[in-house]
Protein backbone atom coordinates (compact mmCIF):
# COMPACT_ATOMS: atom_id res chain seq x y z
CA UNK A 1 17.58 -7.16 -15.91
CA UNK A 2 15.02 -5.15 -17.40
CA UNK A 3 14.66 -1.40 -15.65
CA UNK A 4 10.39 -2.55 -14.72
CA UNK A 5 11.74 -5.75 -12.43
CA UNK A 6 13.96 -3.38 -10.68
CA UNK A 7 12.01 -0.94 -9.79
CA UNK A 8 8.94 -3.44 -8.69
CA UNK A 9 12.48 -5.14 -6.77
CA UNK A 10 13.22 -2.01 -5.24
CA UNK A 11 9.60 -0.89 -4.60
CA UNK A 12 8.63 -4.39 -2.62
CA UNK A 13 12.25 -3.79 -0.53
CA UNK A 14 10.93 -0.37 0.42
CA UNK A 15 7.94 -1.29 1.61
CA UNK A 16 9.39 -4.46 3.88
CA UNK A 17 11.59 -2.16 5.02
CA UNK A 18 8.91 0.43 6.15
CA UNK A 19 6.28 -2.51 7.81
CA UNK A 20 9.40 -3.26 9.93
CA UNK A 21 10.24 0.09 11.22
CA UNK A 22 6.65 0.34 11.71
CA UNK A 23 6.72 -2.48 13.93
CA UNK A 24 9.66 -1.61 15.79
CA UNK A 25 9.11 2.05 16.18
CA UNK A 26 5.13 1.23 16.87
CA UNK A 27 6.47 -0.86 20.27
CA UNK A 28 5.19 1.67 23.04
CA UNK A 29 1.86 2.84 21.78
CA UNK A 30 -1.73 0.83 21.75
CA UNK A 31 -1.86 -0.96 18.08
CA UNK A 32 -3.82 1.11 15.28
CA UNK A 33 -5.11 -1.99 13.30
CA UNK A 34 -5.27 -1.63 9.86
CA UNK A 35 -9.17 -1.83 8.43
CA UNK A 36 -10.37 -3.99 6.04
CA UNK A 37 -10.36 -1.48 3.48
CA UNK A 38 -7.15 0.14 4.00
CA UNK A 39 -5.90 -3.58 3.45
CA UNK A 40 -7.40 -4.24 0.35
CA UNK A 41 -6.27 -0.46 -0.86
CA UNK A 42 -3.31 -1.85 0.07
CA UNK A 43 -3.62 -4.82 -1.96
CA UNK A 44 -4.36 -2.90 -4.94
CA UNK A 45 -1.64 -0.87 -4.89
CA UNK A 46 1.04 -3.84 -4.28
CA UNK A 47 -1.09 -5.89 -7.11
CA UNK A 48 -0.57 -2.33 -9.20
CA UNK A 49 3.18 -2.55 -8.52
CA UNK A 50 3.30 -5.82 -9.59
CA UNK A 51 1.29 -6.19 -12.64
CA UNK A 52 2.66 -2.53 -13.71
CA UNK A 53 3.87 -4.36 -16.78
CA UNK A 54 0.65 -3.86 -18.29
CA UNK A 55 0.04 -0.21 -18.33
CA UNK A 56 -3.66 -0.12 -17.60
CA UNK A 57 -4.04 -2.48 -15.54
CA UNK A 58 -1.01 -1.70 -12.93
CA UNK A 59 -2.67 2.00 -13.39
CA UNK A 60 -5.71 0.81 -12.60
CA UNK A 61 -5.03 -0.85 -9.46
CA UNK A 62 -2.73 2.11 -7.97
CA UNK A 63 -5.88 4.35 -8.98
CA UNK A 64 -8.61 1.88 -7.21
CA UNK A 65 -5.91 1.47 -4.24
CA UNK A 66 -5.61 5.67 -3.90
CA UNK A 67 -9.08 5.93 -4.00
CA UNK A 68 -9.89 3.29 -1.20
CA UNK A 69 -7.24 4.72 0.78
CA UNK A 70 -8.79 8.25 0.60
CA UNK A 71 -12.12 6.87 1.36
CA UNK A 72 -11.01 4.71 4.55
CA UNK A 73 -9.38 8.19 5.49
CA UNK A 74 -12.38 10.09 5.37
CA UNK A 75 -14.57 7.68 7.33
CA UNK A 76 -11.75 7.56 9.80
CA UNK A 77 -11.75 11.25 10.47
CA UNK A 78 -15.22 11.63 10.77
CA UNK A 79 -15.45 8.84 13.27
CA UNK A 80 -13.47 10.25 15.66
């Protein structure tokens, strides 16, 4: 197996790992939905991940992903 396929292996088994303990560690509080554009910075990473065999584009979407992350963070802490 080539060393790329194991890590993007490895990388998706993290994160199913994490959305589960999320979900069962989550159980007692009032749900923090996820907004639209922290899901599609999480898209972009996970489409980063995946198409990381092609350097600039995997690159790019982690980069666009990070970005839309910090943004969604910043208009989350100023709303409240």
């Amino acid at each position: 197996m080539n060393p790329s396929v194991v890590f993007i292996i490895v990388a998706v088994v993290v994160l199913a790992v994490v959305a589960v303990l999320t979900l069962f560690v989550n159980r007692g509080r009032p749900a923090n939905r996820l907004t639209p554009l922290a899901g599609i910075a999480f898209g972009c990473v996970l489409a980063g991940i995946l198409f990381g065999v092609d350097r600039v584009i995997g690159y790019s979407l982690l980069a666009v992903g990070v970005i839309l992350a910090v943004i969604d963070l910043v208009r989350r802490s100023r709303r409240s």
